[in-house]
Structures are given as C-alpha cells and as structure tokens.
C-alpha atoms as a PDB file:
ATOM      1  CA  UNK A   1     -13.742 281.748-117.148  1.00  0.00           C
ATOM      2  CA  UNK A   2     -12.899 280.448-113.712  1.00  0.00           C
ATOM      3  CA  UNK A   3     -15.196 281.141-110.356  1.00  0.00           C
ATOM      4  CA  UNK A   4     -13.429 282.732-107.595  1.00  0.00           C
ATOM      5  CA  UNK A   5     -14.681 282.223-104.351  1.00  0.00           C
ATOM      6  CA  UNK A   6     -16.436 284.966-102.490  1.00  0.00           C
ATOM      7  CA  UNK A   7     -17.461 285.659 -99.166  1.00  0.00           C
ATOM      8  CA  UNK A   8     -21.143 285.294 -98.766  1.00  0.00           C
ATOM      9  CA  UNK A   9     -21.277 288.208 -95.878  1.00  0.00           C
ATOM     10  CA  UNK A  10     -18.730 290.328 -94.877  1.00  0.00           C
ATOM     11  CA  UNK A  11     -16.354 289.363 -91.935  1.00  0.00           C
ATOM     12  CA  UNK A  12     -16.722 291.353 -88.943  1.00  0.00           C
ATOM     13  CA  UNK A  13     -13.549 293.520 -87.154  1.00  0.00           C
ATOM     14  CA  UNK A  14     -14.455 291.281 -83.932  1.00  0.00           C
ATOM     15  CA  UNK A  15     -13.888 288.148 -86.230  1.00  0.00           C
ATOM     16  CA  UNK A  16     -11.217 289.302 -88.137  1.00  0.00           C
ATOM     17  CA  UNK A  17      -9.491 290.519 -84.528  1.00  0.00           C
ATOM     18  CA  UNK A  18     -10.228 287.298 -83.068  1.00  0.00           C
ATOM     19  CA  UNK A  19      -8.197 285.213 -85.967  1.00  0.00           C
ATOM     20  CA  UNK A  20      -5.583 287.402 -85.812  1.00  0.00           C
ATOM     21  CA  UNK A  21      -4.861 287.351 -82.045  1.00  0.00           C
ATOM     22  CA  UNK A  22      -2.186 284.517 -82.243  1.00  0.00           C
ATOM     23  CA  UNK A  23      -0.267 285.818 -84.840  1.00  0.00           C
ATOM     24  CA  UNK A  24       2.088 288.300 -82.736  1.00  0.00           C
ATOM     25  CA  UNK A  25       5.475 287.658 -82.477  1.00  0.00           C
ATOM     26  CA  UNK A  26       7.175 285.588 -79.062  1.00  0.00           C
ATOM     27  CA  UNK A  27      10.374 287.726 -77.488  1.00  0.00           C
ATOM     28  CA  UNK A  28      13.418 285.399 -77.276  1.00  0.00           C
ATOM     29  CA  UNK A  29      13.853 283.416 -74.203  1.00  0.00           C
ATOM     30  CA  UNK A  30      17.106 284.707 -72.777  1.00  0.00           C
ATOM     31  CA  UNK A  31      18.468 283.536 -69.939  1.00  0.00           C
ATOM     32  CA  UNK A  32      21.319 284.358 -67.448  1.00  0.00           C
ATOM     33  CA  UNK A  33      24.952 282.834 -67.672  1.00  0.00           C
ATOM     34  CA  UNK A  34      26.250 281.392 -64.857  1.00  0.00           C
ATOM     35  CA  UNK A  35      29.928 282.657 -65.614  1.00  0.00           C
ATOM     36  CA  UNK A  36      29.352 286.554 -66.424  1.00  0.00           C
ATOM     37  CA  UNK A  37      25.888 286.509 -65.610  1.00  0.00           C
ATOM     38  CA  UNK A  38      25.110 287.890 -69.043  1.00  0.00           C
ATOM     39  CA  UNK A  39      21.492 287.600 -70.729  1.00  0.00           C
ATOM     40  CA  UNK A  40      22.603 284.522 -73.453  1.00  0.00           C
ATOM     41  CA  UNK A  41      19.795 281.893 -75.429  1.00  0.00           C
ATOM     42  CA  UNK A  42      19.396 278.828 -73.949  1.00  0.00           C
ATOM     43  CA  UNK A  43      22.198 276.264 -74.833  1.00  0.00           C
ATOM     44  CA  UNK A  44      24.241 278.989 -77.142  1.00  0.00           C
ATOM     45  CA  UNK A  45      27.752 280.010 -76.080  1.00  0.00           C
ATOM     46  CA  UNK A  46      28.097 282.894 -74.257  1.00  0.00           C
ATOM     47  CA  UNK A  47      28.844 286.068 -76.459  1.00  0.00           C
ATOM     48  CA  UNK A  48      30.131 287.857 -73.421  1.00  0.00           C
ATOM     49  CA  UNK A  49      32.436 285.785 -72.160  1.00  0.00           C
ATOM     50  CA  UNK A  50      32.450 282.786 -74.550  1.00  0.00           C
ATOM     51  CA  UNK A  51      31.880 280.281 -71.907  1.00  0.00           C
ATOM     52  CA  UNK A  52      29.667 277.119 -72.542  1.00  0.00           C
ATOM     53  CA  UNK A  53      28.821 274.117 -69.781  1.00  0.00           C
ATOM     54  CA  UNK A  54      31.407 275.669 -67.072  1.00  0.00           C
ATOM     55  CA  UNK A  55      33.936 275.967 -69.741  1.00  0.00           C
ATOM     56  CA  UNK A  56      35.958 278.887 -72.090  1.00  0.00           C
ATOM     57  CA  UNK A  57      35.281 277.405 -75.515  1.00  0.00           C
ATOM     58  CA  UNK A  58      35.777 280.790 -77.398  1.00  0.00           C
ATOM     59  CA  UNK A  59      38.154 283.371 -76.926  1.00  0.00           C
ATOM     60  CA  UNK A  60      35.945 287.117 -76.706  1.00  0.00           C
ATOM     61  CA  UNK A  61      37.731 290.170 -77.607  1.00  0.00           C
ATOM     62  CA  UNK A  62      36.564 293.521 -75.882  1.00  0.00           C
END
C-alpha cells in the first residue's frame, strides 16, 4: 500500500486566509467608446453602436 502525504500540524485559518487572498476574481476592464460613449472592452467593437477605430464596421439593430 501506497503512503499519502500528511500534514505534520494543522494549517492555521490565518495561513490558510493568507494563501487564499489572491485567488478572487479581477472585474473586466471596460472602457468608454469614443462614438456612443458606451462602456465596451478594450480593442472589441462596440456592441452599442458597432463602431471600431472611428469607423461603423457592424450594423446594430435596436
């Protein structure tokens, strides 16, 4: 039979905490478009008024 390993002493809430304080999760970066100035990503097309770089690429339906 196979040894698992096993923690020699038991890991504290302050430890455990203390790993586990980078692992939340990172709200989009949204930034405003300079057409409808809509909330959008960061180099994504528009979805509110379909413009990208200055320019209607995509045609948005209301």
């Amino acid at each position: 039979m196979a040894k698992h390993p096993v923690p020699k002493k038991k890991t504290s809430k302050a430890s455990r905490d203390a790993r586990r304080s980078h692992h939340h999760l990172t709200p989009p970066n949204l930034v405003p478009c300079p057409q409808c100035k809509g909330v959008k990503p960061a180099h994504v097309v528009c979805p509110h008024c379909g413009s990208y770089g200055g320019k209607q690429v995509i045609k948005v339906e209301d």
